[in-house]
N, C-alpha and C. Protein backbone atom coordinates (compact mmCIF):
# COMPACT_ATOMS: atom_id res chain seq x y z
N UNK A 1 179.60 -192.65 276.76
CA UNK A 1 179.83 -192.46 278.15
C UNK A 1 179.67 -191.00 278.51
N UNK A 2 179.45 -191.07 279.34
CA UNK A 2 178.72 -189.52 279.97
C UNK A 2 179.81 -188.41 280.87
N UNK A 3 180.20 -187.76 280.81
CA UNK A 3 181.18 -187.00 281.52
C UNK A 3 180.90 -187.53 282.98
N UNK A 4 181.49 -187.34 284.21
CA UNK A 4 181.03 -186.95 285.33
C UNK A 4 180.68 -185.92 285.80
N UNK A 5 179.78 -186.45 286.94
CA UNK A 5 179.17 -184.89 286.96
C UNK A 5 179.82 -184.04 287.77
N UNK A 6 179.82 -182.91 287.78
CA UNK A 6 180.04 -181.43 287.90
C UNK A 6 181.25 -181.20 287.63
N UNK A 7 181.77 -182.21 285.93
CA UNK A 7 182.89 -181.71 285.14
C UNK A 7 182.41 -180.38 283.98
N UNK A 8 183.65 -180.32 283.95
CA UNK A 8 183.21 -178.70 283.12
C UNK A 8 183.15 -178.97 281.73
N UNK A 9 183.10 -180.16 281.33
CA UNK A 9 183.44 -180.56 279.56
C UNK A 9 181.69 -180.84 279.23
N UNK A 10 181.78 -179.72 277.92
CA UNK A 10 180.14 -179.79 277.82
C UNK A 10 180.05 -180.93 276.82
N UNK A 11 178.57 -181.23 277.19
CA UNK A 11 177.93 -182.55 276.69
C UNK A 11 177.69 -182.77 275.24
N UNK A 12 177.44 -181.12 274.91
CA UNK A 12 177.43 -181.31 273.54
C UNK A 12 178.56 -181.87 272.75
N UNK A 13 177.98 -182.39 271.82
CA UNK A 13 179.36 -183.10 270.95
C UNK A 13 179.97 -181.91 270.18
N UNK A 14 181.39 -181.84 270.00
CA UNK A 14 182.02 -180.73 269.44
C UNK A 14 181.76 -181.05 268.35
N UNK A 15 181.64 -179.44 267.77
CA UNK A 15 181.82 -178.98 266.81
C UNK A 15 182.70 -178.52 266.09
N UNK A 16 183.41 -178.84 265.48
CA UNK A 16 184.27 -178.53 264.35
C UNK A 16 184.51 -178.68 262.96
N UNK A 17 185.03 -177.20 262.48
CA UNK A 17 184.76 -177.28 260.98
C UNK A 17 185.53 -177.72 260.75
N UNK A 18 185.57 -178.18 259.40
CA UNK A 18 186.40 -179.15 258.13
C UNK A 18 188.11 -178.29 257.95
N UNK A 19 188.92 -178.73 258.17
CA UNK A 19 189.80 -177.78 257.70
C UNK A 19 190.25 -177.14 256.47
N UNK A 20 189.34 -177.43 255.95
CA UNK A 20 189.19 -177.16 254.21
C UNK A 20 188.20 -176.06 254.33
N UNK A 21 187.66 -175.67 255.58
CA UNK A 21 186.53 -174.35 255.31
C UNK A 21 186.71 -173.55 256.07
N UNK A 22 188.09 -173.76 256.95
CA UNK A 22 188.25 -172.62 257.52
C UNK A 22 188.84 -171.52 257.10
N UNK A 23 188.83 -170.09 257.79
CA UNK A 23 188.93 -168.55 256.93
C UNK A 23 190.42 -168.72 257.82
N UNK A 24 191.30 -167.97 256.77
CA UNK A 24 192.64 -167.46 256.99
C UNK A 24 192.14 -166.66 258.09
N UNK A 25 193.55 -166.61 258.68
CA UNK A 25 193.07 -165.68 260.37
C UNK A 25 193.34 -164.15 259.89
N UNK A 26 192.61 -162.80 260.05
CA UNK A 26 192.96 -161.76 259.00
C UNK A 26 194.04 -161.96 259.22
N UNK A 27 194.71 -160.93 258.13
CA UNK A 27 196.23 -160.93 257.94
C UNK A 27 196.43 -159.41 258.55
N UNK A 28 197.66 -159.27 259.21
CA UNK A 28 198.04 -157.73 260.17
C UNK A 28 198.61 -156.93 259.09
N UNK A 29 198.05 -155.98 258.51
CA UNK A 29 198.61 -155.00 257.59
C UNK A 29 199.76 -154.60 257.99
N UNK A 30 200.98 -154.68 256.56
CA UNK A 30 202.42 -154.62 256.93
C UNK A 30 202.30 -153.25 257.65
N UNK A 31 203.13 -152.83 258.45
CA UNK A 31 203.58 -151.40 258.94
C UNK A 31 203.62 -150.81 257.91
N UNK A 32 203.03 -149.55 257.93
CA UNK A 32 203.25 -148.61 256.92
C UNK A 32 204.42 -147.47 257.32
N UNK A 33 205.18 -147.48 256.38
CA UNK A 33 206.07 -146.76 256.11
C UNK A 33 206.45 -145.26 256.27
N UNK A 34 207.19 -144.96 257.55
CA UNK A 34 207.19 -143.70 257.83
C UNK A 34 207.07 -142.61 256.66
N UNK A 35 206.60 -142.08 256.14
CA UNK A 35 206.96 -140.58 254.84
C UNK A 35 208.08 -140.02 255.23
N UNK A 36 208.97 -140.51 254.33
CA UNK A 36 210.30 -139.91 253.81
C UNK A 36 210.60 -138.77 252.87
N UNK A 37 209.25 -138.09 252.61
CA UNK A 37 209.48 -136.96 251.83
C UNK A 37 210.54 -135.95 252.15
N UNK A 38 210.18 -135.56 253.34
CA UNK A 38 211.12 -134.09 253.79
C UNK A 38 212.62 -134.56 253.83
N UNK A 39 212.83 -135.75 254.08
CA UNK A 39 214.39 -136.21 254.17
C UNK A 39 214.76 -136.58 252.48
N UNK A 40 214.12 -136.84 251.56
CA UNK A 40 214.52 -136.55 250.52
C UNK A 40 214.41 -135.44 249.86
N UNK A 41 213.77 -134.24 250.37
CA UNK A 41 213.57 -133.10 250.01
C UNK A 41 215.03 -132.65 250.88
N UNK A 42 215.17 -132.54 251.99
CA UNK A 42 216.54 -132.26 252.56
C UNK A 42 217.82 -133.08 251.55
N UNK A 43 218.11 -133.94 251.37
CA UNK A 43 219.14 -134.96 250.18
C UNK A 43 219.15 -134.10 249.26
N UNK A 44 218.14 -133.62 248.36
CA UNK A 44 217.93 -132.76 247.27
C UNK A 44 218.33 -131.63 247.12
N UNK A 45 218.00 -130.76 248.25
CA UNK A 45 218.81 -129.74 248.18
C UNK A 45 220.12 -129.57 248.86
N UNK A 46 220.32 -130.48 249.70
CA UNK A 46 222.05 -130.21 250.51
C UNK A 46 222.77 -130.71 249.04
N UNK A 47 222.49 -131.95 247.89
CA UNK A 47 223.29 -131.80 246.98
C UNK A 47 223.12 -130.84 245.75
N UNK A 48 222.09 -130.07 246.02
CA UNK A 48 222.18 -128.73 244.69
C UNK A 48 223.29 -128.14 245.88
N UNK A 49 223.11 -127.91 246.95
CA UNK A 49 223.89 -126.44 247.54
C UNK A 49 224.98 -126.71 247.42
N UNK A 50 225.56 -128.69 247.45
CA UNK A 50 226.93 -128.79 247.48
C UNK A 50 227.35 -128.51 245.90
N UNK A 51 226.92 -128.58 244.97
CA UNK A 51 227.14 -128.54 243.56
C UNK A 51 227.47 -126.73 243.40
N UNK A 52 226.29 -126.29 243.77
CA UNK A 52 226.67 -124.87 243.76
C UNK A 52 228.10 -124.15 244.25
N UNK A 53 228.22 -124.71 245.26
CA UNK A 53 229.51 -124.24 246.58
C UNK A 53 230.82 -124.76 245.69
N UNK A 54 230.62 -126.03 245.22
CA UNK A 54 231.58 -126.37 244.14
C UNK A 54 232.19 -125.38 242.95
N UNK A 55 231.03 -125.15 242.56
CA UNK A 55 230.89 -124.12 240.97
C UNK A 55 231.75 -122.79 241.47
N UNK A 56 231.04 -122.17 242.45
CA UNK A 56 231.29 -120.91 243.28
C UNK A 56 232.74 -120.88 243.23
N UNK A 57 233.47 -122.42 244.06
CA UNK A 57 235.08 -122.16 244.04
C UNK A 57 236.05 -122.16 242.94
N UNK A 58 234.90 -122.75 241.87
CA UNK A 58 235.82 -123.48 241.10
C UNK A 58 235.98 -121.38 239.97
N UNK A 59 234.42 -121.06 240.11
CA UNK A 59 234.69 -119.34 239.39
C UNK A 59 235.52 -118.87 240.04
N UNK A 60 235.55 -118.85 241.13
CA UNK A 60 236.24 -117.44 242.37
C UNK A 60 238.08 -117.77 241.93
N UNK A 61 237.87 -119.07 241.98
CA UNK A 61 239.68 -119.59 241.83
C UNK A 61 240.16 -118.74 239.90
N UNK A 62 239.05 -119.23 238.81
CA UNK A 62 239.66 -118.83 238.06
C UNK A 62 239.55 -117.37 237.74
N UNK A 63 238.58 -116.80 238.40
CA UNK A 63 238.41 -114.71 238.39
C UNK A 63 239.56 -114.50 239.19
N UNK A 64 240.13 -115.02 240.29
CA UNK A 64 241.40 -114.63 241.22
C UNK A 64 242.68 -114.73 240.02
N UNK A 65 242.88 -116.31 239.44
CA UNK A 65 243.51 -116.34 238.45
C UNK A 65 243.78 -115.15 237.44
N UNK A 66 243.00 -115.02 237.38
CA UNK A 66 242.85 -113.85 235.99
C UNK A 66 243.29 -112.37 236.33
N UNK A 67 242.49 -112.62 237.59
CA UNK A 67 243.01 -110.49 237.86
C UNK A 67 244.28 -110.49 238.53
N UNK A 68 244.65 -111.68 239.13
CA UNK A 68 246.15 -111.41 239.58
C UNK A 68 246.75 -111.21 238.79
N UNK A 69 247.26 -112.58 237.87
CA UNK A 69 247.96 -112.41 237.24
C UNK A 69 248.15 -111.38 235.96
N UNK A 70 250.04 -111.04 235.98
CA UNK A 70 250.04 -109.80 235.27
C UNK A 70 249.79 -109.79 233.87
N UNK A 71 249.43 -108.68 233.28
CA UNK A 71 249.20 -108.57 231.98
C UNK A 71 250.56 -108.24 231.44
N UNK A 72 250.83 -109.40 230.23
CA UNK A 72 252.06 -108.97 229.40
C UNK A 72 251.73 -109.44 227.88
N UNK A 73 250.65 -108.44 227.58
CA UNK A 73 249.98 -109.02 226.24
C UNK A 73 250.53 -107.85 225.31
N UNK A 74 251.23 -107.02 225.76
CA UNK A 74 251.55 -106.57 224.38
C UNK A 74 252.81 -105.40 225.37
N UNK A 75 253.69 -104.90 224.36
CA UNK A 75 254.86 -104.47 224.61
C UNK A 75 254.49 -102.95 225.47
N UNK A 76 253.56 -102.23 225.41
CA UNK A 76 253.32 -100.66 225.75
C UNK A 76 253.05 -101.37 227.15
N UNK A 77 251.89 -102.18 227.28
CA UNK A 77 251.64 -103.07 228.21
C UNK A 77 252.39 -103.43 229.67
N UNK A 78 253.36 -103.95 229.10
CA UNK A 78 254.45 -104.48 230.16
C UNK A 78 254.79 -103.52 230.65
N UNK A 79 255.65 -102.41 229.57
CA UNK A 79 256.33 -101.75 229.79
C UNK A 79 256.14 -100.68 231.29
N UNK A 80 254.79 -100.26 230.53
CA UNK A 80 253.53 -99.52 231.76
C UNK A 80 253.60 -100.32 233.55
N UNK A 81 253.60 -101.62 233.16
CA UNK A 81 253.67 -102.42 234.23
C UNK A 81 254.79 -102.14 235.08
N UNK A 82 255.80 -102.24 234.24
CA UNK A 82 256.92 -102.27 234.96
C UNK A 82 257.38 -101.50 235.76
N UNK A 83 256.71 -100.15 234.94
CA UNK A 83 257.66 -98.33 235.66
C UNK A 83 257.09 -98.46 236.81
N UNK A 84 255.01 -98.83 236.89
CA UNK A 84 254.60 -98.74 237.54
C UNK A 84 254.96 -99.70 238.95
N UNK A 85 255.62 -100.76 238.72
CA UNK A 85 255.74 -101.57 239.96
C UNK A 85 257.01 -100.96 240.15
N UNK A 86 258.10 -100.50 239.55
CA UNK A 86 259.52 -100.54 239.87
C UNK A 86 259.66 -99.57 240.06
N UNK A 87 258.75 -98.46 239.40
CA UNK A 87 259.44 -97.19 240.13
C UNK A 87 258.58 -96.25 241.02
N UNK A 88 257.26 -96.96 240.80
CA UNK A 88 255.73 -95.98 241.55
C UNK A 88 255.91 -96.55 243.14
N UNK A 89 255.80 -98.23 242.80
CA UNK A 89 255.15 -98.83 243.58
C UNK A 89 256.32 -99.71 244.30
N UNK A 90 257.91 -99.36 243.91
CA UNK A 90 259.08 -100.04 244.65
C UNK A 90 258.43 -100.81 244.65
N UNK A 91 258.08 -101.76 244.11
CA UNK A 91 257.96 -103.44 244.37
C UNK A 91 258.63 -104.75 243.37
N UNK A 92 260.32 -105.14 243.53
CA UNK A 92 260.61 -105.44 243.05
C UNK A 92 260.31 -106.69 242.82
N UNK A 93 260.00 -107.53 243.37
CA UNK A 93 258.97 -108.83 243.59
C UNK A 93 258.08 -108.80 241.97
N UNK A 94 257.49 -108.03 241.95
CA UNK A 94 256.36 -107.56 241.04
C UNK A 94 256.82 -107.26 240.06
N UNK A 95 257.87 -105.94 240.21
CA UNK A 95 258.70 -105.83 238.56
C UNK A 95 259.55 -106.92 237.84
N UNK A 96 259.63 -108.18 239.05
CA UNK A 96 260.56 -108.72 237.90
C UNK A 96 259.48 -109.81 236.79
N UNK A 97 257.96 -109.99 237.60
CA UNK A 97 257.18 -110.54 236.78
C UNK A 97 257.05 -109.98 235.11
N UNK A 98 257.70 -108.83 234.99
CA UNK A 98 257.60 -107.87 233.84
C UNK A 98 259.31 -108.17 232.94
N UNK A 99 260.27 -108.37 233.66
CA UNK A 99 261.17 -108.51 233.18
C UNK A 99 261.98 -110.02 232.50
N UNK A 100 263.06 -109.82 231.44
CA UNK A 100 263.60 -110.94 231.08
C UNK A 100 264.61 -111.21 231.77
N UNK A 101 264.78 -113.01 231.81
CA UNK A 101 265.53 -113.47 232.18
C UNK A 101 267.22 -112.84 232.45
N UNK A 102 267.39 -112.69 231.35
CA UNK A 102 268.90 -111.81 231.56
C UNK A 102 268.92 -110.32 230.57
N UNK A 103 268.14 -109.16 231.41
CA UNK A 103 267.75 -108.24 231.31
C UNK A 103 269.22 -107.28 231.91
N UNK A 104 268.85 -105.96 231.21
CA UNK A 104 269.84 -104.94 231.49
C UNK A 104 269.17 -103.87 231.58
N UNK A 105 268.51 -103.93 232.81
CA UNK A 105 267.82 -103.14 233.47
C UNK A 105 268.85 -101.16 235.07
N UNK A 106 270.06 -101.58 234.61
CA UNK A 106 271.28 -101.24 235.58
C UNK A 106 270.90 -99.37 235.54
N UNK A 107 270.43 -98.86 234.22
CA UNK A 107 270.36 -97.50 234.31
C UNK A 107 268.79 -97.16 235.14
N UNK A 108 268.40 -98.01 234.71
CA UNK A 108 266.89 -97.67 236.07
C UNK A 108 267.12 -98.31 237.24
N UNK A 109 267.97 -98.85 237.54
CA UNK A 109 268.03 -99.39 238.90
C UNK A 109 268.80 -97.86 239.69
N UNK A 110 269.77 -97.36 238.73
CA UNK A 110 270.23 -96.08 239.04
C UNK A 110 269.61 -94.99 239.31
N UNK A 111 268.49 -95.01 238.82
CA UNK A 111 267.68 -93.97 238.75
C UNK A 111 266.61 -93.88 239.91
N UNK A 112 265.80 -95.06 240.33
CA UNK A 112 265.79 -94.99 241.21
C UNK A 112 266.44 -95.49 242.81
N UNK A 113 267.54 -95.61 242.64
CA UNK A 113 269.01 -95.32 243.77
C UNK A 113 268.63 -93.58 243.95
N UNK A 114 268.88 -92.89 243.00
CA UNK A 114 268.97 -91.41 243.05
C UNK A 114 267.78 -91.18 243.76
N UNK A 115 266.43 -91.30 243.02
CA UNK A 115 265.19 -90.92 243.71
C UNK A 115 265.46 -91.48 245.25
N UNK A 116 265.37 -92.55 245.53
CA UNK A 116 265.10 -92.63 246.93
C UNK A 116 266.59 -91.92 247.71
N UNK A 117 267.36 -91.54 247.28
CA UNK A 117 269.10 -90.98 248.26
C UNK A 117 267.99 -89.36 248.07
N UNK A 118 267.12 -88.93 247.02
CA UNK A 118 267.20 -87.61 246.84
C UNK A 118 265.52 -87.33 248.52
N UNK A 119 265.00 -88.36 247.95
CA UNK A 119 263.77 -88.84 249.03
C UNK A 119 264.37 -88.30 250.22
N UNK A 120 265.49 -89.23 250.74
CA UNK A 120 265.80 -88.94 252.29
C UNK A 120 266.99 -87.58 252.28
N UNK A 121 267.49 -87.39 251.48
CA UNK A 121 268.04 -86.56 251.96
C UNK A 121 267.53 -84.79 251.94
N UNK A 122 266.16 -85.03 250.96
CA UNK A 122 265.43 -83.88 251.86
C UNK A 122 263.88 -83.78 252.04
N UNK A 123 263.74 -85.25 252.59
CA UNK A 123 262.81 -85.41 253.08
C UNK A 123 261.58 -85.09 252.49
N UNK A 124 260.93 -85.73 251.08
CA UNK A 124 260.35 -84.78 249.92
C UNK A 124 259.79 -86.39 249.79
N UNK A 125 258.63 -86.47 249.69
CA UNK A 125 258.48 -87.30 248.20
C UNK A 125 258.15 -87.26 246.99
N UNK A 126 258.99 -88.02 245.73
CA UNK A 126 259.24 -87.97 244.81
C UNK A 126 258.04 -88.74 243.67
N UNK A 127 257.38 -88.26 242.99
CA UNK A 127 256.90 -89.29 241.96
C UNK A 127 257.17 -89.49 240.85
N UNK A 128 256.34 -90.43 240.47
CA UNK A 128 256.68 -90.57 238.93
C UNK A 128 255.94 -91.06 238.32
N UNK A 129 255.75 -90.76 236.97
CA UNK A 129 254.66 -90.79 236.26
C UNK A 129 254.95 -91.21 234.49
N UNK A 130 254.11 -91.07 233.54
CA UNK A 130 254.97 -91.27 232.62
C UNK A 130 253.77 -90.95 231.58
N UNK A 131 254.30 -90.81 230.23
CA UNK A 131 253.25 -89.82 228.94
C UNK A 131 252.76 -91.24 228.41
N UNK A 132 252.46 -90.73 227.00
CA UNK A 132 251.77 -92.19 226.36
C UNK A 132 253.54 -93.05 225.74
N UNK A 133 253.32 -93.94 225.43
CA UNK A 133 254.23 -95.01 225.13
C UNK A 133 254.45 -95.08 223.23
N UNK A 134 255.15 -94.84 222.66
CA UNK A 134 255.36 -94.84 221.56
C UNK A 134 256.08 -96.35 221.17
N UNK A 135 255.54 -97.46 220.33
CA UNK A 135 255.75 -98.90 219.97
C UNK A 135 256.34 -99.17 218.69
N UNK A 136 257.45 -99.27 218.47
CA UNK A 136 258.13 -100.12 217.56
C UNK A 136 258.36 -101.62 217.56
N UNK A 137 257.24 -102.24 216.78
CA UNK A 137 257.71 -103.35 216.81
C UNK A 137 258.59 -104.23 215.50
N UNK A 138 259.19 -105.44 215.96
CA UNK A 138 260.00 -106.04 214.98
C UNK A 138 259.31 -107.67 215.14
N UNK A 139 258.45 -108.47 214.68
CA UNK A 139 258.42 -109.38 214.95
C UNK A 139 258.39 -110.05 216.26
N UNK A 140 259.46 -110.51 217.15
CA UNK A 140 258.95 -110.97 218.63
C UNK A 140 260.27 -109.70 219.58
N UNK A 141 260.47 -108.83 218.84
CA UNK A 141 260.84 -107.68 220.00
C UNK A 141 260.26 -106.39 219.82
N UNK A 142 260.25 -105.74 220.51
CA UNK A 142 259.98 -104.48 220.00
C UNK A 142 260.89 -103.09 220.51
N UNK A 143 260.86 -101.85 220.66
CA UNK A 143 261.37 -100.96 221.04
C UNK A 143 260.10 -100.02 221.93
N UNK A 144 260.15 -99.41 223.00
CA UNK A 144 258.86 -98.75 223.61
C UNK A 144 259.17 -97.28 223.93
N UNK A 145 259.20 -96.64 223.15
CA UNK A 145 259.86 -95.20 223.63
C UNK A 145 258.50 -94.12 224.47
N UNK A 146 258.99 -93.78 225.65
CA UNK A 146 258.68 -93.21 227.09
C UNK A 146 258.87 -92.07 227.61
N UNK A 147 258.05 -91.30 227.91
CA UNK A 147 258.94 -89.88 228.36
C UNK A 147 258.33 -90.14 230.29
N UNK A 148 259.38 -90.67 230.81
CA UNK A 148 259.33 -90.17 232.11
C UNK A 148 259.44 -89.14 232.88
N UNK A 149 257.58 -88.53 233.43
CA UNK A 149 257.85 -87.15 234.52
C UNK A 149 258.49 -87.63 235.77
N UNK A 150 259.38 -86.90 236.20
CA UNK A 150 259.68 -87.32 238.14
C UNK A 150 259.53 -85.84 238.51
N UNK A 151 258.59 -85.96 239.55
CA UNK A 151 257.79 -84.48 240.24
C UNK A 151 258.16 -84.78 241.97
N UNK A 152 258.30 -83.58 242.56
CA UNK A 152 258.32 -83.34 243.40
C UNK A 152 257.74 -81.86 244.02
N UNK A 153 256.89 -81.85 245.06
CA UNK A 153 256.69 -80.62 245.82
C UNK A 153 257.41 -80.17 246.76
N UNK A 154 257.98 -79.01 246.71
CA UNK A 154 259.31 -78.30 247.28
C UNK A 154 258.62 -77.08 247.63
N UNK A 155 258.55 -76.90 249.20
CA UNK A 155 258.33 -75.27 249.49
C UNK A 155 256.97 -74.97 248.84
N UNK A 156 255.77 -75.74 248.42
CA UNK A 156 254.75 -75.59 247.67
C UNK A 156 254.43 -75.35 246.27
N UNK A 157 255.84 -75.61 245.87
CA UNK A 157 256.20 -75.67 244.55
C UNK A 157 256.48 -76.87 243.84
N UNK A 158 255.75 -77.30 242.81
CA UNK A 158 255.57 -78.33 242.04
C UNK A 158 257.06 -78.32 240.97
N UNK A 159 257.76 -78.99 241.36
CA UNK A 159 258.80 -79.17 240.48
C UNK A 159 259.24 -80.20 239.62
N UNK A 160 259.13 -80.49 238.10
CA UNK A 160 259.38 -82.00 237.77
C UNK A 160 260.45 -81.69 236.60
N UNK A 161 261.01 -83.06 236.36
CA UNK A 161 261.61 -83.41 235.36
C UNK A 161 261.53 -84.26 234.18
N UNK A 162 261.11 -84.28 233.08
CA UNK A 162 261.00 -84.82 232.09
C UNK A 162 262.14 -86.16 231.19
N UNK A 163 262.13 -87.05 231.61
CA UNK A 163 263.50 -88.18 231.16
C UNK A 163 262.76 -89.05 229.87
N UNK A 164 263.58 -88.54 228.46
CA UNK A 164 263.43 -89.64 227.73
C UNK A 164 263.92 -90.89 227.66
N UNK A 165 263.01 -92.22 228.03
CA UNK A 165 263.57 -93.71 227.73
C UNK A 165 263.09 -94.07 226.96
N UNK A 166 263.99 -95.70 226.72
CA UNK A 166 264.03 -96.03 225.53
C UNK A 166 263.72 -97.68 225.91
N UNK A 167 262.69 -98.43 226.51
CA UNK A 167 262.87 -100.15 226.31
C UNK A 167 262.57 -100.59 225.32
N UNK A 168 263.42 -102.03 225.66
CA UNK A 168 263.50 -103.04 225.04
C UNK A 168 262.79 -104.25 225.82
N UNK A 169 261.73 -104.94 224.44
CA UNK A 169 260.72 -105.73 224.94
C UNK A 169 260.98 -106.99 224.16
N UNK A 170 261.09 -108.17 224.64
CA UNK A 170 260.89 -109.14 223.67
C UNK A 170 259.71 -110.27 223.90
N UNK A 171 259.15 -111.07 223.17
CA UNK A 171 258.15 -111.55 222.88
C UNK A 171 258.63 -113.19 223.10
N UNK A 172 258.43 -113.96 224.61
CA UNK A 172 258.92 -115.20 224.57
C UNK A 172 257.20 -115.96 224.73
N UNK A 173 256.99 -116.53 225.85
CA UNK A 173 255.53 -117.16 226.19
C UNK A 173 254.36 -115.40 225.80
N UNK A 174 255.29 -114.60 226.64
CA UNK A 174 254.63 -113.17 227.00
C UNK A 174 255.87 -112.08 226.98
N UNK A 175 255.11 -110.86 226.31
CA UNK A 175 255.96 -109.77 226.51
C UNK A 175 256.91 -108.91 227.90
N UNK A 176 257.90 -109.17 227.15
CA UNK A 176 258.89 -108.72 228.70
C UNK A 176 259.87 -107.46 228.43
N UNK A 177 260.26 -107.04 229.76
CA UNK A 177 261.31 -105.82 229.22
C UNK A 177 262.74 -106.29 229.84
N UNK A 178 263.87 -106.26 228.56
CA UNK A 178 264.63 -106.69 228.34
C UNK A 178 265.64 -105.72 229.20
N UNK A 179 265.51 -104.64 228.22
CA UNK A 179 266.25 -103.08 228.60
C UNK A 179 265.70 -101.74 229.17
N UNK A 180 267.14 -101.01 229.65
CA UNK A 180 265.77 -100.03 229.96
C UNK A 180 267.30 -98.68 229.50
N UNK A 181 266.88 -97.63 228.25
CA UNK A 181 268.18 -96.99 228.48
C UNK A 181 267.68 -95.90 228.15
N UNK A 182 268.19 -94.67 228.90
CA UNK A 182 267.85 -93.18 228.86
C UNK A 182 268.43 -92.70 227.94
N UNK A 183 267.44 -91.54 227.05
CA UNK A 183 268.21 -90.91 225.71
C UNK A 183 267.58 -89.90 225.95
N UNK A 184 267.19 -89.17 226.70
CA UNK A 184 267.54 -87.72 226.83
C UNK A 184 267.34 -87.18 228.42
C-alpha cells in the first residue's frame, strides 16, 4: 500500500541495520582529573614545617631546662651559687635553691642584716665578692672554706674587708649548703 500523497513518510523501504552490527555510540571520555600536584606539594610541606615547629619546642623547652636550672654538681659549686644569690644578688627565692632542708644558715643571715642597716645608714653601696674556694670532701658532705671580700667606696676611697668562712655542704639528689660559719 502506498502512503498518501503529500505524506512525509518516504517510499523507500527502511533501512535498518541488524542489531548485531551496530557500533557502540562513542563513549564520552571520563572527566579528567583536576592536577593536584601543588595541593600535595602544599600537604608536604605544611607537615615538614609542622614537624619542624614541633622539634624547635620540644629543643627550646629542654635548652630553657638546662640553663635555668641551678647547678649543684659539686660542693665549690653551690657554694659560689649561694653567696652569689644571697649575698650579691639578695635573692632569697634563689638562695634557697642552694640550700638544705634544715640548714643553719643564721650567721649569714646576720651578716647580711649588717650590710644592708650599714647600706642605709650611710647611704654607700656595699659589695661582695669572694677568693677561690678551698674543698674538703668526706664522702656525701664536704667542708668549703671561703675568704669573703665586702668593699665599699667611701669619699673615693675603696675600702674592704676580708671574712674567713667556713660551709657546710652535703650531697643528697644534689649538692647543698647546710652551714654557713665565720672563722676569722
Amino acid at each position: 500500500m502506498q502512503p498518501p500523497a503529500g505524506s512525509q513518510v518516504s517510499r523507500v523501504p527502511a533501512q535498518r541495520t541488524p542489531p548485531d552490527q551496530l557500533t557502540p555510540p562513542p563513549a564520552t571520555p571520563a572527566p579528567e582529573r583536576p592536577r593536584r600536584r601543588l595541593r600535595t606539594v602544599l600537604i608536604v610541606v605544611a607537615g615538614v614545617l609542622a614537624v619542624l615547629c614541633v622539634a624547635a619546642v620540644v629543643a627550646g623547652v629542654v635548652l630553657y631546662n638546662r640553663a635555668a636550672a641551678p647547678d649543684r654538681s659539686a660542693p665549690d659549686v653551690v657554694v659560689a651559687s649561694y653567696v652569689q644569690a644571697y649575698l650579691v644578688d639578695r635573692n632569697d627565692v634563689r638562695a634557697d635553691l642552694f640550700t638544705c632542708d634544715s640548714s643553719n644558715l643564721s650567721a649569714l643571715r646576720a651578716l647580711r642584716d649588717d650590710l644592708v642597716a650599714r647600706e642605709k645608714q650611710f647611704s654607700i653601696p656595699i659589695s661582695v665578692s669572694w677568693g677561690s674556694l678551698q674543698v674538703q670532701e668526706q664522702g656525701d658532705s664536704a667542708n668549703v672554706q671561703v675568704e669573703l671580700i665586702i668593699s665599699a667606696r667611701v669619699d673615693g676611697i675603696t675600702q674592704s674587708e676580708r671574712q674567713a668562712w667556713r660551709f657546710v655542704t652535703r650531697l643528697d639528689e644534689h649538692w647543698r649548703v647546710c652551714e654557713g660559719i665565720r672563722t676569722g
